[in-house]
N, C-alpha and C. Protein backbone atom coordinates (compact mmCIF):
# COMPACT_ATOMS: atom_id res chain seq x y z
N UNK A 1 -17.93 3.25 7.05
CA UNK A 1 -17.28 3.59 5.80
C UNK A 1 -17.70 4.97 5.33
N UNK A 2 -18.98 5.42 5.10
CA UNK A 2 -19.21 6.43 5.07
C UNK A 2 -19.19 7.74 5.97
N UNK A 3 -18.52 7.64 7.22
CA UNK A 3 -17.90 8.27 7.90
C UNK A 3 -16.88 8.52 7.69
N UNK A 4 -15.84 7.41 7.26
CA UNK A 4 -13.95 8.09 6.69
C UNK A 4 -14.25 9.05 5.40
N UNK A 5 -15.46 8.52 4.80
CA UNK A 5 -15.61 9.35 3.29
C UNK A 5 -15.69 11.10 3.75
N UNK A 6 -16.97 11.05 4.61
CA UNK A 6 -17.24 12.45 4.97
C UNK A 6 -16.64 12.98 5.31
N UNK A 7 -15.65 12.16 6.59
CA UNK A 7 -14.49 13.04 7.29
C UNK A 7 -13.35 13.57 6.11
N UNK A 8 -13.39 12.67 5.53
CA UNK A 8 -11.59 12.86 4.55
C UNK A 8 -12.60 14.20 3.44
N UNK A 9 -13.76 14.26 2.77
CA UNK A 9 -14.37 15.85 2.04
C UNK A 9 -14.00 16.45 3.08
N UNK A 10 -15.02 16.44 3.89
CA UNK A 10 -14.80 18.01 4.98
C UNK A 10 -13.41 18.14 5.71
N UNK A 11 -12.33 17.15 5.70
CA UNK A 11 -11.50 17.85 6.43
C UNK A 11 -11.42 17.43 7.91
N UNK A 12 -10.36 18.10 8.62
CA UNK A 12 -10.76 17.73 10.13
C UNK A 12 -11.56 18.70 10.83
N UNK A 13 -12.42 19.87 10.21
CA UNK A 13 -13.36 20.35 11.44
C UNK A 13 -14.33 19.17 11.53
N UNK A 14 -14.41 18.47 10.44
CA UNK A 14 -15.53 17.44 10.48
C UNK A 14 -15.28 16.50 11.76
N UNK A 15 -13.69 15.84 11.53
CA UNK A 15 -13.36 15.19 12.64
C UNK A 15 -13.70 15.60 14.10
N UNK A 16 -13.29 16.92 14.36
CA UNK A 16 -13.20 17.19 15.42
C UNK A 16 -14.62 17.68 16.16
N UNK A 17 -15.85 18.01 14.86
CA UNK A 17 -16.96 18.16 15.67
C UNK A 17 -17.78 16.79 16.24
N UNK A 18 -17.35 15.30 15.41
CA UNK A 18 -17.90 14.28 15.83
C UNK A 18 -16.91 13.97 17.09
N UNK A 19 -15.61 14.16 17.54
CA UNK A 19 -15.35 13.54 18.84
C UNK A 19 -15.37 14.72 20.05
N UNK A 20 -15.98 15.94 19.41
CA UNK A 20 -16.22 16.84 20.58
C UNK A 20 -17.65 16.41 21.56
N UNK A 21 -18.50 15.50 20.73
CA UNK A 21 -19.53 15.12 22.03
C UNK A 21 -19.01 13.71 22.25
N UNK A 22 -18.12 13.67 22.34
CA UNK A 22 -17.90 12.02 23.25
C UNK A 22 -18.33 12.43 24.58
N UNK A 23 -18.11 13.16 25.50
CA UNK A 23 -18.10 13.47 26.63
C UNK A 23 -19.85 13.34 26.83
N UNK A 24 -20.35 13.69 26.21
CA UNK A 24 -21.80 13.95 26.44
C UNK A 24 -22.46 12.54 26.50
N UNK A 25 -21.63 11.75 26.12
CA UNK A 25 -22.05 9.53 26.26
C UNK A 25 -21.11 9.51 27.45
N UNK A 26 -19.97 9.57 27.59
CA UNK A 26 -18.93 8.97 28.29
C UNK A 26 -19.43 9.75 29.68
N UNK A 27 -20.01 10.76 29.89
CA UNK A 27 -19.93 11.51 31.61
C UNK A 27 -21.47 10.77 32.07
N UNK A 28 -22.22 10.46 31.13
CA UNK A 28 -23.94 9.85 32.03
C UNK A 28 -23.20 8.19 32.29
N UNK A 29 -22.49 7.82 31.26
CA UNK A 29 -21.89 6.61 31.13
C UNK A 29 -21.45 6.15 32.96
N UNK A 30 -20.61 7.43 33.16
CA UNK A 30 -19.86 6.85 34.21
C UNK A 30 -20.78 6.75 35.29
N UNK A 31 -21.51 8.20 35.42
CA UNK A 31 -22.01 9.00 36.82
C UNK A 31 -23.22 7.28 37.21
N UNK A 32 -23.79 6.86 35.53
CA UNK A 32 -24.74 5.83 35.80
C UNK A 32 -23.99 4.73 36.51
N UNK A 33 -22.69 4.11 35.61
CA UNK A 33 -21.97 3.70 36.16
C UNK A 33 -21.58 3.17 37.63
N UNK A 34 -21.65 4.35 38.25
CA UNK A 34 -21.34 4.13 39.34
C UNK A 34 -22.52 4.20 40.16
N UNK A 35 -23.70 4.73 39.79
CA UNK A 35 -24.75 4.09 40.47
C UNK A 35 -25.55 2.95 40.30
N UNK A 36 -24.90 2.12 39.62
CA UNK A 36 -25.24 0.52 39.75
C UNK A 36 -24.62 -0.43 40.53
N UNK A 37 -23.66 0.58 41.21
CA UNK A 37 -23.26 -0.43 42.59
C UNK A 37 -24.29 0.16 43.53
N UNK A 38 -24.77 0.92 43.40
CA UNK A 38 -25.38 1.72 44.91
C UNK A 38 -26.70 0.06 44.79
N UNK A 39 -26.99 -0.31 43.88
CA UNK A 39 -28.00 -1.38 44.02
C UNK A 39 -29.23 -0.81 43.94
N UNK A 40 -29.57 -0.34 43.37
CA UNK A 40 -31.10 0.46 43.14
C UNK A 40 -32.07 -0.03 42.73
N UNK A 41 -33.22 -0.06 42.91
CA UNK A 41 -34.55 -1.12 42.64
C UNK A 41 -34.49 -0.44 40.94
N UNK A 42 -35.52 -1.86 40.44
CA UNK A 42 -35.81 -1.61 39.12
C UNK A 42 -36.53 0.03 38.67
N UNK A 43 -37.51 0.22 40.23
CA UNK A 43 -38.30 1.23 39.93
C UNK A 43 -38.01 2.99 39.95
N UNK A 44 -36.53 2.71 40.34
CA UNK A 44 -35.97 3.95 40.78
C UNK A 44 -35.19 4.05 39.34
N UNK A 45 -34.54 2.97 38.52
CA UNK A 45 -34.36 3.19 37.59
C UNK A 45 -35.24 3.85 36.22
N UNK A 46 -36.17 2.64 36.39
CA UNK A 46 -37.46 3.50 35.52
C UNK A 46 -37.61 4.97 35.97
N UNK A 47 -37.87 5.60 36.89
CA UNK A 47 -38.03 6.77 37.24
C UNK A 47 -36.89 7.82 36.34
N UNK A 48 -35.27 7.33 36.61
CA UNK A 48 -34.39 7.82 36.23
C UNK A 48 -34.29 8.43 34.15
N UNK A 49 -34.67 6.86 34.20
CA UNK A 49 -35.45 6.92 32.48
C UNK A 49 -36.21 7.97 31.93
N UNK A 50 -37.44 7.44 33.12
CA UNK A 50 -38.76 8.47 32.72
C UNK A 50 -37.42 10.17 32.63
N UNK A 51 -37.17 10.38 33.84
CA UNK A 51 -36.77 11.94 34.04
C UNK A 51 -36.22 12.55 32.98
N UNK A 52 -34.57 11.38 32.35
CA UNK A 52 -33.55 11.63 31.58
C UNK A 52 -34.68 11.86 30.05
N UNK A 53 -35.73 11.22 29.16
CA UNK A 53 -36.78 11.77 28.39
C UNK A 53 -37.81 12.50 28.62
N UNK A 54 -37.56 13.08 30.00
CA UNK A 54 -38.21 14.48 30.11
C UNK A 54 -37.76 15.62 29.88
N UNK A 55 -36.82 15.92 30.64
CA UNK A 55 -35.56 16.57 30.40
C UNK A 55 -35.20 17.17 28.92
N UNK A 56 -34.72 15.61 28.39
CA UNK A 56 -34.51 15.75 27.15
C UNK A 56 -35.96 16.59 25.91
N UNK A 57 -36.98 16.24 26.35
CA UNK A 57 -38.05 17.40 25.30
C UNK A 57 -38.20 18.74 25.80
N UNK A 58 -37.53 18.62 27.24
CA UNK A 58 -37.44 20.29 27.61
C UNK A 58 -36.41 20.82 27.09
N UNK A 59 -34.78 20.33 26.79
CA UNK A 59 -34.54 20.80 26.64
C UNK A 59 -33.81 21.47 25.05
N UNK A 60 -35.04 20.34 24.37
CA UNK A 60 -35.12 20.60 22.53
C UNK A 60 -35.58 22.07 22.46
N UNK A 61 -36.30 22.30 23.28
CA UNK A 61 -36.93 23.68 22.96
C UNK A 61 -36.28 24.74 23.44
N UNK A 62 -35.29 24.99 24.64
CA UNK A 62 -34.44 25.79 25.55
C UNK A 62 -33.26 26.13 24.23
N UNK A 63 -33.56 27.43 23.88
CA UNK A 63 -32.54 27.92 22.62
C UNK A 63 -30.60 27.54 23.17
N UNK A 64 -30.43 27.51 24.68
CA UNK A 64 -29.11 27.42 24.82
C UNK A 64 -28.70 26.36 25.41
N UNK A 65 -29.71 25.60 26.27
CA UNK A 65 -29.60 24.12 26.47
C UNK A 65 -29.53 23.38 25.49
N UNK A 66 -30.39 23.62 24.27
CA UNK A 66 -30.23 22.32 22.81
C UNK A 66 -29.06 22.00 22.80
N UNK A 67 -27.83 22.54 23.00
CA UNK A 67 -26.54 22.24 22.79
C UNK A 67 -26.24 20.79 23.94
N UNK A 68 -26.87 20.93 24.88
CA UNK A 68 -26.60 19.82 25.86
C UNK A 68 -27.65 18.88 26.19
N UNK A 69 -28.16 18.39 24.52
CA UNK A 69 -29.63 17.32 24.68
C UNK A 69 -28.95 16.58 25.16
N UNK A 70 -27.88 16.29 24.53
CA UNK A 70 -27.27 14.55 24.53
C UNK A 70 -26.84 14.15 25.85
N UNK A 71 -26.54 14.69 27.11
CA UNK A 71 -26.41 14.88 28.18
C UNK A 71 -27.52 13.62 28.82
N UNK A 72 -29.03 14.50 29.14
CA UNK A 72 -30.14 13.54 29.23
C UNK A 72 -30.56 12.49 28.56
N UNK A 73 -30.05 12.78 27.37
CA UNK A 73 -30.52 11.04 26.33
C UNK A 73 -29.96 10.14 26.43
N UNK A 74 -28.66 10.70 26.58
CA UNK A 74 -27.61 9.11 27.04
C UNK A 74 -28.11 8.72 28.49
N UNK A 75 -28.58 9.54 29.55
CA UNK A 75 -28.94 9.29 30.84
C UNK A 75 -29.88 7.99 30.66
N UNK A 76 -30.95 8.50 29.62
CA UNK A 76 -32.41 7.49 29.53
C UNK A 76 -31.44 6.45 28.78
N UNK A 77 -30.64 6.49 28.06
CA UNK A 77 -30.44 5.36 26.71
C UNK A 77 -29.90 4.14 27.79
N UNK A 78 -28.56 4.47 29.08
CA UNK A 78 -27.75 4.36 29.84
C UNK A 78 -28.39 3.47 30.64
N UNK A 79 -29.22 4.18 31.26
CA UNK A 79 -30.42 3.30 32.03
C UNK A 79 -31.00 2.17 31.37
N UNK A 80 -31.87 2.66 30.81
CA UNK A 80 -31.88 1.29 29.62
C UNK A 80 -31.61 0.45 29.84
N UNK A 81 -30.46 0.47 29.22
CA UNK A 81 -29.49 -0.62 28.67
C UNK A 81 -29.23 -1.60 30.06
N UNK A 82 -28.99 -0.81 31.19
CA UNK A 82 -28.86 -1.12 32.63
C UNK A 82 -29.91 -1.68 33.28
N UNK A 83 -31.19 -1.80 33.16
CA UNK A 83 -32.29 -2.07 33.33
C UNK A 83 -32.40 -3.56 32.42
N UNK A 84 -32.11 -3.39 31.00
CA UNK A 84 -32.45 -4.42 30.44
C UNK A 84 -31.49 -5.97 30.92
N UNK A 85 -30.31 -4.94 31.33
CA UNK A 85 -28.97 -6.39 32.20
C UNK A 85 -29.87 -6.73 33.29
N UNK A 86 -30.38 -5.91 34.21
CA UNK A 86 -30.55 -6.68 35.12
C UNK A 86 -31.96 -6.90 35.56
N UNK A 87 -32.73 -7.51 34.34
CA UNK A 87 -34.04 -8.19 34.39
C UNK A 87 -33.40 -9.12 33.51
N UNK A 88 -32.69 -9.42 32.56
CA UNK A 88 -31.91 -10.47 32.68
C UNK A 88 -30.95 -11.38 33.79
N UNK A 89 -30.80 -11.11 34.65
CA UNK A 89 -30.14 -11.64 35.68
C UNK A 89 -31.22 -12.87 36.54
């Protein structure tokens, strides 16, 4: 709700700067995606994790990378989430 509020003050640059990083969820989304058929041990995932929040504090500080944190965070978040399915299984 407080998202239609903000969007409808600011207008649509507002709109259009929140669906300009979809891509930055939707491209780790897939690439992970599709490496959960490859069948990968739990530990290669963790690894993937560890990397994608490494990455990501390197590249808070990189003045022209900051633009592409969200890239690596969705990587770690992605994993995750993928990790947590299948220690449920």
């Amino acid at each position: 709700m407080i998202l239609v509020i903000i969007i409808n003050v600011k207008g649509r640059i507002m709109l259009n700067r929140a669906l300009g990083s979809g891509w930055g969820v939707l491209l780790p989304g897939v690439i992970l995606g599709g490496l959960m058929f490859a069948d990968l041990s739990i530990n290669v995932w963790k690894a993937i994790i560890v990397s994608g929040l490494l990455v990501t504090s390197g590249m808070i500080w990189h003045k022209q990378l900051r633009h592409f944190v969200l890239l690596p965070s969705c990587v770690a978040l992605v994993s995750g989430i993928l990790v947590i399915l299948m220690s449920l299984k």
